[in-house]
N, C-alpha and C. Protein backbone atom coordinates (compact mmCIF):
# COMPACT_ATOMS: atom_id res chain seq x y z
N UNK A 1 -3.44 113.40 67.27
CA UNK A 1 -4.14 113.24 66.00
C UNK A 1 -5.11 114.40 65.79
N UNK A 2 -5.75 114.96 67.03
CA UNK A 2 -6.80 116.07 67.13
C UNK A 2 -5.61 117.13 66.46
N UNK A 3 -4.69 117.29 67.09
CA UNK A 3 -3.65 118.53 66.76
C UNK A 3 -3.72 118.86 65.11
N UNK A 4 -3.30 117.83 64.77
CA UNK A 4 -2.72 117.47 63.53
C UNK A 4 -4.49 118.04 62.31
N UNK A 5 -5.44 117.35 63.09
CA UNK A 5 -6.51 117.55 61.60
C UNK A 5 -7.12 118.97 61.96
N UNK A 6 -7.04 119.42 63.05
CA UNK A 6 -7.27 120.97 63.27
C UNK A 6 -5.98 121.90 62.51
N UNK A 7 -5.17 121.68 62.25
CA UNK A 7 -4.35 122.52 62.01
C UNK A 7 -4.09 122.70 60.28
N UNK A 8 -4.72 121.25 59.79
CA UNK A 8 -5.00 121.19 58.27
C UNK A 8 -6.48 121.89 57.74
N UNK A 9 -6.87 122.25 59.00
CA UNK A 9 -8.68 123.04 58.26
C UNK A 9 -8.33 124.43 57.86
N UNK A 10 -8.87 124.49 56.85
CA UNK A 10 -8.84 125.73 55.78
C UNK A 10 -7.95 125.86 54.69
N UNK A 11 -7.34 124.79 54.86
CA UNK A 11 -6.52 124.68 53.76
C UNK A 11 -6.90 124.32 52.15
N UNK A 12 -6.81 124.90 51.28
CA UNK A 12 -7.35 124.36 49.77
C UNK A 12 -6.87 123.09 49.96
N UNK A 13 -5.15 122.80 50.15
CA UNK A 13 -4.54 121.59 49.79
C UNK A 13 -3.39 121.07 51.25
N UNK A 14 -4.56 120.04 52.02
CA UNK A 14 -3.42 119.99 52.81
C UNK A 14 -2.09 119.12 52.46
N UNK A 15 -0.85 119.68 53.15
CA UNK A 15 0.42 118.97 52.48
C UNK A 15 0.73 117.26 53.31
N UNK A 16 1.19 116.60 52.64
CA UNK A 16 1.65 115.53 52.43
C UNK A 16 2.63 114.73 53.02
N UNK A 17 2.85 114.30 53.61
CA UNK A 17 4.88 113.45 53.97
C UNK A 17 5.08 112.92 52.52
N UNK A 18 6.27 113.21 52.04
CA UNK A 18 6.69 112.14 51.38
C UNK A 18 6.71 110.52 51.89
N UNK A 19 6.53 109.89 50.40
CA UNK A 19 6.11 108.57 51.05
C UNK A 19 7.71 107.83 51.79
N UNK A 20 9.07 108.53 50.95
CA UNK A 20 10.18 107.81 51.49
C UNK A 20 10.04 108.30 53.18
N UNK A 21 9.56 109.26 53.39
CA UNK A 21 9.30 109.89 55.13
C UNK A 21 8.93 109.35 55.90
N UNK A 22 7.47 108.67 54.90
CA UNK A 22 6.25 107.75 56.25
C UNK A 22 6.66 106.92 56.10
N UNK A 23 8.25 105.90 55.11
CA UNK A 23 8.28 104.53 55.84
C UNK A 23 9.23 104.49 56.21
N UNK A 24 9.58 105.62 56.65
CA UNK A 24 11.17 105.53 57.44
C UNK A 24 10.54 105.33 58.90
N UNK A 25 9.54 106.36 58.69
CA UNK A 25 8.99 106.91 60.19
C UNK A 25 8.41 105.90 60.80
N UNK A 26 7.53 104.79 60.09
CA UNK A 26 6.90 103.65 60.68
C UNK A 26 7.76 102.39 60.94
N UNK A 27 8.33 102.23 59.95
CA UNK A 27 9.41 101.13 59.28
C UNK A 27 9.91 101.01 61.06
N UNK A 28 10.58 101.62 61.62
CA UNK A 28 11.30 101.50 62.82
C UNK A 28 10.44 100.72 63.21
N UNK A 29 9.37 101.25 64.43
CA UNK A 29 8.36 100.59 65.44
C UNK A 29 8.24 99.09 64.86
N UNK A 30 7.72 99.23 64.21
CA UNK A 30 7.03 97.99 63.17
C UNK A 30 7.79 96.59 63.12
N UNK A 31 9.88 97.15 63.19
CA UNK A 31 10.34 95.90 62.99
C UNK A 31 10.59 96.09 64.76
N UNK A 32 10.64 96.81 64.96
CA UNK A 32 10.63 96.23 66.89
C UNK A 32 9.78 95.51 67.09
N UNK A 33 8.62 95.98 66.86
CA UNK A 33 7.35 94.92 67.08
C UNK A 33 6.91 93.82 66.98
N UNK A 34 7.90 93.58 65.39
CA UNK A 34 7.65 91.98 64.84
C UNK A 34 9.11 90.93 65.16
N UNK A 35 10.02 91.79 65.93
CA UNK A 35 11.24 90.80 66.46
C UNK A 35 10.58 90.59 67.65
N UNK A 36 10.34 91.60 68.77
CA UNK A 36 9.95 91.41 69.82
C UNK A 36 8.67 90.29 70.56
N UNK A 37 8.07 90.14 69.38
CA UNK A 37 6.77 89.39 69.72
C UNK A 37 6.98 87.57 69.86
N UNK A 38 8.12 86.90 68.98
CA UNK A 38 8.70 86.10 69.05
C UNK A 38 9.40 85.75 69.87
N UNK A 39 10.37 86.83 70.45
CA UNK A 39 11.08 86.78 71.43
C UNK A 39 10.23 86.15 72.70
N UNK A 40 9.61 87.12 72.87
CA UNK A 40 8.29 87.16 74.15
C UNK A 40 7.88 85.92 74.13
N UNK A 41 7.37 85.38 73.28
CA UNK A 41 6.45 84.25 73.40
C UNK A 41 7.63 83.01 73.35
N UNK A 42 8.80 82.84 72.96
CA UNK A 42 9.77 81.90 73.10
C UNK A 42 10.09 81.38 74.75
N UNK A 43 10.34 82.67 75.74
CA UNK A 43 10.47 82.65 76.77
C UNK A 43 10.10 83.46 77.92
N UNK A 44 9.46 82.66 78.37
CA UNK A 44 8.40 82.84 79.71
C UNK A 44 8.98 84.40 80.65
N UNK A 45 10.70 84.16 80.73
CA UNK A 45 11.21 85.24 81.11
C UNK A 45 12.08 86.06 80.45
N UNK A 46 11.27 86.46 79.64
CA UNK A 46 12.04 87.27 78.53
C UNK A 46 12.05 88.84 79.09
N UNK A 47 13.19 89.33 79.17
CA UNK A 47 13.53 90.56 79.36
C UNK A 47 12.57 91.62 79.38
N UNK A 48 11.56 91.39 78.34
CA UNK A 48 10.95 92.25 78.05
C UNK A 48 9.34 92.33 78.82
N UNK A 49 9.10 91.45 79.35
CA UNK A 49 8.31 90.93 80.50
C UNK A 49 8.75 91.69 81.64
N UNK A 50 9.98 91.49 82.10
CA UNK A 50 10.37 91.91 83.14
C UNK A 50 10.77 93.06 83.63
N UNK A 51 10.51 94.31 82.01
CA UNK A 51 10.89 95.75 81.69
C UNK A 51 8.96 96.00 82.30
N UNK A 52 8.33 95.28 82.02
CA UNK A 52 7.07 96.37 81.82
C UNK A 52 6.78 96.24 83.47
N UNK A 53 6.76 94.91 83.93
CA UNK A 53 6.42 94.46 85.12
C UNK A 53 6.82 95.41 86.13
N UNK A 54 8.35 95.93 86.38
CA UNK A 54 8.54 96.88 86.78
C UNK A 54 7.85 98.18 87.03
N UNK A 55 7.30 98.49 85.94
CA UNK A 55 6.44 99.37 85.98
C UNK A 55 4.60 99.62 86.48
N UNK A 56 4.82 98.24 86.55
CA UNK A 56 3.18 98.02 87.18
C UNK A 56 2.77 98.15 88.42
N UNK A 57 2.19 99.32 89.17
CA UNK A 57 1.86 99.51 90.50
C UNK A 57 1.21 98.59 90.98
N UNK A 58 1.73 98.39 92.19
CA UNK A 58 0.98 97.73 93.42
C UNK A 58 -0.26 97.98 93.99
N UNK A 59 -1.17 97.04 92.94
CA UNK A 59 -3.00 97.83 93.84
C UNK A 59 -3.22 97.78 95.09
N UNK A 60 -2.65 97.19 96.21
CA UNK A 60 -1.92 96.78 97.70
C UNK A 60 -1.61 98.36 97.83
N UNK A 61 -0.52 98.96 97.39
CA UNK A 61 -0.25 99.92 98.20
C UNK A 61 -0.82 101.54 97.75
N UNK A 62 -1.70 101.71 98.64
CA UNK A 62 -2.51 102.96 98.48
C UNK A 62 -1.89 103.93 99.14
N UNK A 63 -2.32 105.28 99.39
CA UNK A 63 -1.77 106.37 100.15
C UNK A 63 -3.25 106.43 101.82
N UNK A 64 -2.72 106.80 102.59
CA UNK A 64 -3.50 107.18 103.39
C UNK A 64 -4.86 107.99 103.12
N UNK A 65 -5.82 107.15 103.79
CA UNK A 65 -7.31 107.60 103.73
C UNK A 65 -7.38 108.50 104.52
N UNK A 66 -7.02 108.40 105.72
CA UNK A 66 -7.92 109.13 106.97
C UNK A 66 -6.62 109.67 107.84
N UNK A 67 -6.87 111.04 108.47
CA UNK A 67 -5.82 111.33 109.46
C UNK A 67 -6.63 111.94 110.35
N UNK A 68 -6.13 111.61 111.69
CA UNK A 68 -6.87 111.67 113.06
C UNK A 68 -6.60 112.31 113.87
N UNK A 69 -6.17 113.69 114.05
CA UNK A 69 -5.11 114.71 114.95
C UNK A 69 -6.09 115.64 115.78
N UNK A 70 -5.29 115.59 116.62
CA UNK A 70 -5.73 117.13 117.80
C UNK A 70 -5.00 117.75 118.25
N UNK A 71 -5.47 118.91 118.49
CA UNK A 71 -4.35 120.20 118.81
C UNK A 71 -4.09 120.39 120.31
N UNK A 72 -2.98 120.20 120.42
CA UNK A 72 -2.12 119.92 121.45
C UNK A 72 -2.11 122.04 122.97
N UNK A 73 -2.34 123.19 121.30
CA UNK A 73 -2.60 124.21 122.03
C UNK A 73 -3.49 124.49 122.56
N UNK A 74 -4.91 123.72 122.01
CA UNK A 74 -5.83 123.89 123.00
C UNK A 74 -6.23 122.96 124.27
N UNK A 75 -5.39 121.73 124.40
CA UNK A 75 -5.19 121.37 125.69
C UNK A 75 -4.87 122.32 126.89
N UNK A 76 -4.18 123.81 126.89
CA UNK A 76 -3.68 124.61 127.56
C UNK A 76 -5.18 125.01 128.28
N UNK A 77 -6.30 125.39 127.38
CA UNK A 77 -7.51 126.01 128.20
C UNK A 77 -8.23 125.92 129.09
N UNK A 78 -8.28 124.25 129.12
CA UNK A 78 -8.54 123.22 128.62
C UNK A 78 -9.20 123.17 127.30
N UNK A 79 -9.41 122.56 126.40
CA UNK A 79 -10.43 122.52 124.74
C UNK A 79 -9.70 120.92 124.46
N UNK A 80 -10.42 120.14 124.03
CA UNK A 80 -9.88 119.43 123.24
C UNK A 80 -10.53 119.16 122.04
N UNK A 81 -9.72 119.33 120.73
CA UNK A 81 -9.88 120.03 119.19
C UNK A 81 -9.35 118.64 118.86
N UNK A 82 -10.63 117.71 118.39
CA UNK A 82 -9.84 116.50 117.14
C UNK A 82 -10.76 116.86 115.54
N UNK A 83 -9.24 116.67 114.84
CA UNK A 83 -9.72 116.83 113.36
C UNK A 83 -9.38 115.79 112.63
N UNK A 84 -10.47 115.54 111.70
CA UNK A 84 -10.49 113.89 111.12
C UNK A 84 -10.79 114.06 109.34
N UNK A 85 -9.65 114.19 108.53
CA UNK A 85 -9.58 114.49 107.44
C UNK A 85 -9.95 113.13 106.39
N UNK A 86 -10.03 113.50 105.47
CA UNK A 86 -10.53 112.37 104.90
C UNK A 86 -10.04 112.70 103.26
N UNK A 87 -9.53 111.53 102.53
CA UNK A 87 -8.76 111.96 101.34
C UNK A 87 -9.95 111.35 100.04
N UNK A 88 -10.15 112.86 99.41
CA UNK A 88 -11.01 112.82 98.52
C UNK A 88 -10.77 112.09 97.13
N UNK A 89 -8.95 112.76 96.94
CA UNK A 89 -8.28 112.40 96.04
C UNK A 89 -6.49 112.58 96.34
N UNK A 90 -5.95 112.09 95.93
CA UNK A 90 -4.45 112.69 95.92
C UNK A 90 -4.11 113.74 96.78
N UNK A 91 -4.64 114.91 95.73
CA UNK A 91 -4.35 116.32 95.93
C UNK A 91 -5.94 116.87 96.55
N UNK A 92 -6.92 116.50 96.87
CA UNK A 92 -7.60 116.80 98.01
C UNK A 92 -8.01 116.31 98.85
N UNK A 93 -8.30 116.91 100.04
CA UNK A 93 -8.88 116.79 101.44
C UNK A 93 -9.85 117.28 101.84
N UNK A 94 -10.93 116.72 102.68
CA UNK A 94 -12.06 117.60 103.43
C UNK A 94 -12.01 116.81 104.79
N UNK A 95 -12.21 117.74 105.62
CA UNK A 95 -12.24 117.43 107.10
C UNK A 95 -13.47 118.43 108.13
N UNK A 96 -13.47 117.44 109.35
CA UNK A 96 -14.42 117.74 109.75
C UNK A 96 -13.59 117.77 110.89
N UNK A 97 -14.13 118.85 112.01
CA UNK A 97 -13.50 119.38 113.44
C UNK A 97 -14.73 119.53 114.53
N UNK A 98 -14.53 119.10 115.45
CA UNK A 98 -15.50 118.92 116.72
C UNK A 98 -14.43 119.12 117.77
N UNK A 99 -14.60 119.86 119.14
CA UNK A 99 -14.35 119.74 120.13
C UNK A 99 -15.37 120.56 121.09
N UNK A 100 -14.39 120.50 122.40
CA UNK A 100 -15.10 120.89 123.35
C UNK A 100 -14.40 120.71 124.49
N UNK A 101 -14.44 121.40 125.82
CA UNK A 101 -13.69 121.79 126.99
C UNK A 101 -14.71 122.14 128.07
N UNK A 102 -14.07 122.73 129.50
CA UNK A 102 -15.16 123.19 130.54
C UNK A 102 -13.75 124.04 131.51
N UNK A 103 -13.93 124.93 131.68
CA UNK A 103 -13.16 125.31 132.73
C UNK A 103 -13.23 126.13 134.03
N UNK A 104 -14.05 125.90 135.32
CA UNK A 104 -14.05 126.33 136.58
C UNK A 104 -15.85 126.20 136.08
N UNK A 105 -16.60 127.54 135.67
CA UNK A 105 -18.00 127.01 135.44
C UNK A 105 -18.28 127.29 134.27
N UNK A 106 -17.13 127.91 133.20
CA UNK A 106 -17.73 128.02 131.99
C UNK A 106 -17.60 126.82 130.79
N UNK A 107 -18.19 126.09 130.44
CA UNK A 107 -18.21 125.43 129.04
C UNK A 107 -18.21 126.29 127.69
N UNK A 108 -17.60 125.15 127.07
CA UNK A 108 -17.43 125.84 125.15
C UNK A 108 -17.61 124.14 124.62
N UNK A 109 -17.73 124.52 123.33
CA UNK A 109 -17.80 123.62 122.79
C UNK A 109 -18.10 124.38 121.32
N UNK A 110 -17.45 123.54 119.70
CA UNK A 110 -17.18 123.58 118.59
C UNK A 110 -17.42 122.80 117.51
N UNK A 111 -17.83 123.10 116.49
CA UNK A 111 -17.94 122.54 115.15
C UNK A 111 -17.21 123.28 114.27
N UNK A 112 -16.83 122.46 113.29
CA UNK A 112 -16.19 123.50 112.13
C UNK A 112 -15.97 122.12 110.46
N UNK A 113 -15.31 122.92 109.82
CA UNK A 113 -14.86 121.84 108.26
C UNK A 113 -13.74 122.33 107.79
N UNK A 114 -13.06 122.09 107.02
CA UNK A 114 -11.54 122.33 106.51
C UNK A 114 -11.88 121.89 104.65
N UNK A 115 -11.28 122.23 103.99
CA UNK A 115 -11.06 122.11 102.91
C UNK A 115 -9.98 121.78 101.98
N UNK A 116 -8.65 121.38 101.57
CA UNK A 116 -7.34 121.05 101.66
C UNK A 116 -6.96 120.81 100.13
N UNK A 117 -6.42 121.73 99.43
CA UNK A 117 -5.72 121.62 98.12
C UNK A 117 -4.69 121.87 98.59
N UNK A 118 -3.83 120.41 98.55
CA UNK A 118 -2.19 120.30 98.17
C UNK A 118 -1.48 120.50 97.31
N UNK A 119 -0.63 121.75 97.38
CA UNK A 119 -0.19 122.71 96.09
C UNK A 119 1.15 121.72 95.65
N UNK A 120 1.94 121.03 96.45
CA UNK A 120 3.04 120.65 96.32
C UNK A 120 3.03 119.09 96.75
N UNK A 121 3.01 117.83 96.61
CA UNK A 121 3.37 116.39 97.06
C UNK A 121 1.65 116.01 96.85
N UNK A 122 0.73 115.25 98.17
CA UNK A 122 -0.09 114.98 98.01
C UNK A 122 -0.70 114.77 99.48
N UNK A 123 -2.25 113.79 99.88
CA UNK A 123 -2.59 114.04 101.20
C UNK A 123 -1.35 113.23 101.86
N UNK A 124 -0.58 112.41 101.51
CA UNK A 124 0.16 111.69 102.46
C UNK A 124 1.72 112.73 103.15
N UNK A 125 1.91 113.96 101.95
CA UNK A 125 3.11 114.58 102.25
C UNK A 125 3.26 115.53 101.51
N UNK A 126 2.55 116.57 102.07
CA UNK A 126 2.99 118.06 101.26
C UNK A 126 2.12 119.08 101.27
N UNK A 127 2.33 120.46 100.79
CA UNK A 127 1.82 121.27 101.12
C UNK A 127 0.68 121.93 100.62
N UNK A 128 -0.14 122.37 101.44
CA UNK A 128 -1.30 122.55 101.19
C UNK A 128 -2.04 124.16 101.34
N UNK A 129 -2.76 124.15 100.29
CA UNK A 129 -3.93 125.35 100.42
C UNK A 129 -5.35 125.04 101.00
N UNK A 130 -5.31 125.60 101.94
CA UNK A 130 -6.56 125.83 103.06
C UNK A 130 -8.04 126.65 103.38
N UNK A 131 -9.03 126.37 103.39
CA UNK A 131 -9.62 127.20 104.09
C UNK A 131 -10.81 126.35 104.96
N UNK A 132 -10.95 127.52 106.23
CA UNK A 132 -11.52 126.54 107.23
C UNK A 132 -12.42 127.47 107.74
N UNK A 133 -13.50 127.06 108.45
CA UNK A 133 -14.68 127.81 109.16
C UNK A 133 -15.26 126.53 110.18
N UNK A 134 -15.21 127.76 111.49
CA UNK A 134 -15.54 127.21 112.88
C UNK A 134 -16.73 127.55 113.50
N UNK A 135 -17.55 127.24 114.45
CA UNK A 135 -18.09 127.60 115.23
C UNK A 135 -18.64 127.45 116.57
N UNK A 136 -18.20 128.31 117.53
CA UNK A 136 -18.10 127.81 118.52
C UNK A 136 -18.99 128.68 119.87
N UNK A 137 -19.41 127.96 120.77
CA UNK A 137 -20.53 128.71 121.72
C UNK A 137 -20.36 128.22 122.98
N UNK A 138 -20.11 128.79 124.20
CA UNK A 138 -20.46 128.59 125.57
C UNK A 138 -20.79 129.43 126.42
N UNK A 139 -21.07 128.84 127.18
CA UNK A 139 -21.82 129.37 128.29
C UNK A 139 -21.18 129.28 130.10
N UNK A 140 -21.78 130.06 130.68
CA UNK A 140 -21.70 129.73 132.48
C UNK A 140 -22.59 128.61 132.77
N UNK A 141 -21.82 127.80 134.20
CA UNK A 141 -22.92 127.30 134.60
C UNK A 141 -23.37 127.46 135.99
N UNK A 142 -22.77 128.35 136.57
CA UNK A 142 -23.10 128.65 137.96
C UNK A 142 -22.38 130.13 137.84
N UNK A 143 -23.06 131.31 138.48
CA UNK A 143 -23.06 132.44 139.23
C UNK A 143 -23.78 132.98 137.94
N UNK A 144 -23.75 134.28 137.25
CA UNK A 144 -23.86 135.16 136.67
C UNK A 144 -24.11 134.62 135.31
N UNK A 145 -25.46 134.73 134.63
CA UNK A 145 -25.19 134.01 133.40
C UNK A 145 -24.88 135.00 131.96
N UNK A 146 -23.98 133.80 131.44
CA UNK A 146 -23.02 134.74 129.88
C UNK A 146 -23.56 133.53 129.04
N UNK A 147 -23.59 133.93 127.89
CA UNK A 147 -23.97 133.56 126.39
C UNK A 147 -23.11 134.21 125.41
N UNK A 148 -21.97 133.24 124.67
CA UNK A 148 -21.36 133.41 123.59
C UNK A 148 -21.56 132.53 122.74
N UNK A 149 -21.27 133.15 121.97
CA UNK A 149 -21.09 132.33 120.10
C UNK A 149 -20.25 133.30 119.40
N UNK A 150 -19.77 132.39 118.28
CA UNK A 150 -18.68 133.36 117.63
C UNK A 150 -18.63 131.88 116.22
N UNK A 151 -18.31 132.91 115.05
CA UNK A 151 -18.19 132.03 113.84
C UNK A 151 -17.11 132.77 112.97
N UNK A 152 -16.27 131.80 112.31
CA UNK A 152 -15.31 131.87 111.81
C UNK A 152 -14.46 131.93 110.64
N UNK A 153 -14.26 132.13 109.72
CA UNK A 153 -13.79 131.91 108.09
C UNK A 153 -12.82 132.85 107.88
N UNK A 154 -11.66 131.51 107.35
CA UNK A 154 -10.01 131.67 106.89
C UNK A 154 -9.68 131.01 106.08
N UNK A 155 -8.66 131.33 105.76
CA UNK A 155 -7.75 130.69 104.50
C UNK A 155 -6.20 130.16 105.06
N UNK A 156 -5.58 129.04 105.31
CA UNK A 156 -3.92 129.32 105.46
C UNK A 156 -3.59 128.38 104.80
N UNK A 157 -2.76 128.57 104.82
CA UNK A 157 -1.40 127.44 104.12
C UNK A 157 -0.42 127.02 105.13
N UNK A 158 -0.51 125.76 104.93
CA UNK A 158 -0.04 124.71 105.81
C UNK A 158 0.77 123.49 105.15
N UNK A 159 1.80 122.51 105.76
CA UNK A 159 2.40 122.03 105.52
C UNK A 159 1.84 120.13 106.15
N UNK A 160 1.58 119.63 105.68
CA UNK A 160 1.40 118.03 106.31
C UNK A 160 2.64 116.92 106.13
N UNK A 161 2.75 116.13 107.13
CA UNK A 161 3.73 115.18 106.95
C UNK A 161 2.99 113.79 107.69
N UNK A 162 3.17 112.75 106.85
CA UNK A 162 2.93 111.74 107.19
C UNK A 162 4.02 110.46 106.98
N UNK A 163 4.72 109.80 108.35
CA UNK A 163 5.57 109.06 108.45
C UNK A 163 4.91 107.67 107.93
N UNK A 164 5.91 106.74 107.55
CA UNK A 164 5.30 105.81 107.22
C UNK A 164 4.72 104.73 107.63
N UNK A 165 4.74 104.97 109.65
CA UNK A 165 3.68 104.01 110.20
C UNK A 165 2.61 104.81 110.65
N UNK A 166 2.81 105.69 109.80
CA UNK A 166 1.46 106.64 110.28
C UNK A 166 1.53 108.21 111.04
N UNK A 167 2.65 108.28 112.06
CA UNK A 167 2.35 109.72 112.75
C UNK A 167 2.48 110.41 111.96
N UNK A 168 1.70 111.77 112.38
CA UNK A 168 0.90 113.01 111.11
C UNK A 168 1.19 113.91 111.89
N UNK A 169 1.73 114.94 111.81
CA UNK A 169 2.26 116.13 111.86
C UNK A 169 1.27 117.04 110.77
N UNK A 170 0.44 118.04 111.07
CA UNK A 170 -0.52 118.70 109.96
C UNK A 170 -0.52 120.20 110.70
N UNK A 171 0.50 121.24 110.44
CA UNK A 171 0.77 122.90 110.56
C UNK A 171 0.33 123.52 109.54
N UNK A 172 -0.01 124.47 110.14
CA UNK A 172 -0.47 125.70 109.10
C UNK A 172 -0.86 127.28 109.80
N UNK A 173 -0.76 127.49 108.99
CA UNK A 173 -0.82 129.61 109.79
C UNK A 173 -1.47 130.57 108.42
N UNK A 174 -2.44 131.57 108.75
CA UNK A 174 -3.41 132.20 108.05
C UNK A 174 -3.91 133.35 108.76
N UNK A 175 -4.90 133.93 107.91
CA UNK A 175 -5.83 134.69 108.80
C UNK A 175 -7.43 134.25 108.54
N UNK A 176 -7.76 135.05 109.46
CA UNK A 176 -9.45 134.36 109.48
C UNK A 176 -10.44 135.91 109.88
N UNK A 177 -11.53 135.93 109.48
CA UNK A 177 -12.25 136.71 109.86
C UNK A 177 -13.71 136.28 111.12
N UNK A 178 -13.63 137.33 111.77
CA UNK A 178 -14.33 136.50 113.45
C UNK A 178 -15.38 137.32 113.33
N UNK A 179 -16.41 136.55 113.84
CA UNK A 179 -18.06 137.52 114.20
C UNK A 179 -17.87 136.75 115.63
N UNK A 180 -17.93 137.57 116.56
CA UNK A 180 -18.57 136.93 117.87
C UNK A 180 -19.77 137.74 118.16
N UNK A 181 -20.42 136.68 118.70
CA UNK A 181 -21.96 137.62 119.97
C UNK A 181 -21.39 137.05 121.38
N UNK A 182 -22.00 137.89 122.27
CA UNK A 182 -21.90 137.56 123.48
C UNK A 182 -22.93 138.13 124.64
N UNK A 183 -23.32 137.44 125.36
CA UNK A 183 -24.47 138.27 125.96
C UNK A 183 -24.44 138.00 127.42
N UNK A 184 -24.67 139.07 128.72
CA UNK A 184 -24.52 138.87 130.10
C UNK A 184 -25.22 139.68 130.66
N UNK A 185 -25.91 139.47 131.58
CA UNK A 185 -26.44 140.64 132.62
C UNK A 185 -27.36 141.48 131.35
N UNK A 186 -28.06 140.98 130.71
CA UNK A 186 -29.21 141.65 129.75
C UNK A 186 -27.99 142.65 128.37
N UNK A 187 -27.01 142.59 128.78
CA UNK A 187 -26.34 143.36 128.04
C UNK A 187 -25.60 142.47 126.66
N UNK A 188 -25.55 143.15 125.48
CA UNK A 188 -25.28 142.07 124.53
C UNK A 188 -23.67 142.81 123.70
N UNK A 189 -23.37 142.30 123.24
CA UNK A 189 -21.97 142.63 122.17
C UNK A 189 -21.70 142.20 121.08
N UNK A 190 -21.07 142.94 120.26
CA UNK A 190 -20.98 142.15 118.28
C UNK A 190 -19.82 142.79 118.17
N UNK A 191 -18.65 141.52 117.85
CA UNK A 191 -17.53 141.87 117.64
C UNK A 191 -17.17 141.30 116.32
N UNK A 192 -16.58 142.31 115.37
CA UNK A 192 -16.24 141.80 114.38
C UNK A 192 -14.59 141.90 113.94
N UNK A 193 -13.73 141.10 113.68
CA UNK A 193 -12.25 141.48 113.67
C UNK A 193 -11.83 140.24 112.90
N UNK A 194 -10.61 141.00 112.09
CA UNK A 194 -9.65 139.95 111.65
C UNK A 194 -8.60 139.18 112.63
N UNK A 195 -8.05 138.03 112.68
CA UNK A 195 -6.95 137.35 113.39
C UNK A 195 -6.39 136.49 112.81
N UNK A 196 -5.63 135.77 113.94
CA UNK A 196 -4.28 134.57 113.26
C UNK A 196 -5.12 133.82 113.29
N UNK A 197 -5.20 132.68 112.00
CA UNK A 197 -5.12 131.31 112.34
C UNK A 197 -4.40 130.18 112.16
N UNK A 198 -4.31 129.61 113.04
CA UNK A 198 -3.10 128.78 113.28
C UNK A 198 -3.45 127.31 113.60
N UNK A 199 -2.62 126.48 112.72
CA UNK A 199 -3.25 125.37 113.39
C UNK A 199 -1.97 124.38 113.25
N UNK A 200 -1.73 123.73 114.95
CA UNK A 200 -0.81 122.90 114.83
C UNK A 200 -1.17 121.51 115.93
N UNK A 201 -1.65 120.52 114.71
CA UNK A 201 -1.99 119.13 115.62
C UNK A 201 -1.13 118.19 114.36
N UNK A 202 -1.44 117.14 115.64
CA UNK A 202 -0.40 115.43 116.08
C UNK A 202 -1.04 114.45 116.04
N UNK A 203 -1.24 113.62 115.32
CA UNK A 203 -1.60 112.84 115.42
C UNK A 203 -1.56 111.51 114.22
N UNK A 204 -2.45 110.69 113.91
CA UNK A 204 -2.42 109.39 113.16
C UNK A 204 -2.99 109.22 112.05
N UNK A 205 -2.79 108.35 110.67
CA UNK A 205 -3.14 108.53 110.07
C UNK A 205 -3.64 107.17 109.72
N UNK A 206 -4.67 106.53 108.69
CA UNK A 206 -4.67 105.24 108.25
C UNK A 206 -5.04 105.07 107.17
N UNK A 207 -5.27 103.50 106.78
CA UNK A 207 -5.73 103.25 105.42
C UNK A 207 -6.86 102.81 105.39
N UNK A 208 -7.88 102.89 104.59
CA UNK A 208 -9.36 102.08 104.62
C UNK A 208 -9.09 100.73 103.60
């Protein structure tokens, strides 16, 4: 209707339907409307009940709230990386990442967030635009003492799948830009470099 009275401004004289036009054009709906309404109300299961009903979603069945995964590559370091996404809407995601590891005397440990526009399906199945920032710091705890930190910010695109009792499959591959510090024996370092980021965890998903 907006279309229609914007497109008549400026006109000296806007034009008209003929009137045989507008009751052809209404005339239709109008007698659907006034057979149909009788119908309906005659019987309880009238066809036409049972056309719309069809179409009425199930407030019962929602899409997945929450997915609960960890990355299976940083078990190798030891690290263990769980990420716990959370569905904003449909087509977005925000997540939050914590881990942490220890290996012989050095500890690490991590924070980070994710961000998740699904270009293709939605959070329950499909693909997504990414960007994520980490940060992560450890230390020695016996012989020689070292001090690192290092912080993180990327972009990838990734793919999610969620089965329908839940296992979550959530890949993706990018690049990221790295600041590390690091400090030992009074001596300090600032490394700045681009790299892969990659992210491939397993895990569960649910409903709230």
């Amino acid at each position: 209707m907006a279309a229609i009275t914007r497109a008549g401004r400026g006109t000296s004289a806007p034009s008209r339907a003929p009137v045989s036009y507008m009751n052809l054009s209404f005339a239709a709906p109008l007698a659907l409307i006034l057979l149909a309404a009788p119908l309906a109300e005659a019987s309880p299961d009238s066809p036409f009940d049972a056309d719309f009903e069809s179409l009425d979603v199930d407030a019962e069945e929602v899409p997945h709230d929450l997915s609960l995964t960890f990355s299976p590559l940083h078990l190798l370091v030891p690290f263990l990386e769980l990420t716990l996404e959370y569905r904003l809407a449909d087509k977005f995601g925000i997540a939050a990442i914590a881990g942490g590891g220890a290996r012989s005397s050095v500890v690490v440990g991590g924070i980070g967030a994710r961000f998740n526009y699904y270009l293709f399906g939605d959070f329950g199945h499909g693909m997504q635009l990414g960007i994520e920032t980490m940060f992560a710091g450890g230390g020695t705890t016996d012989g020689p003492s070292a001090l690192a930190g290092g912080l993180t910010f990327g972009s990838y695109l990734g793919y999610k799948f969620v089965a329908d009792v839940g296992f979550t499959l959530d890949l993706g591959a990018g690049a990221e830009y790295r600041l590390i510090l690091a400090e030992s024996a009074g001596k300090s370092v600032e490394v700045n470099q681009v790299g892969l980021l990659l992210n491939l965890n397993a895990g569960w998903s649910f409903d709230l």
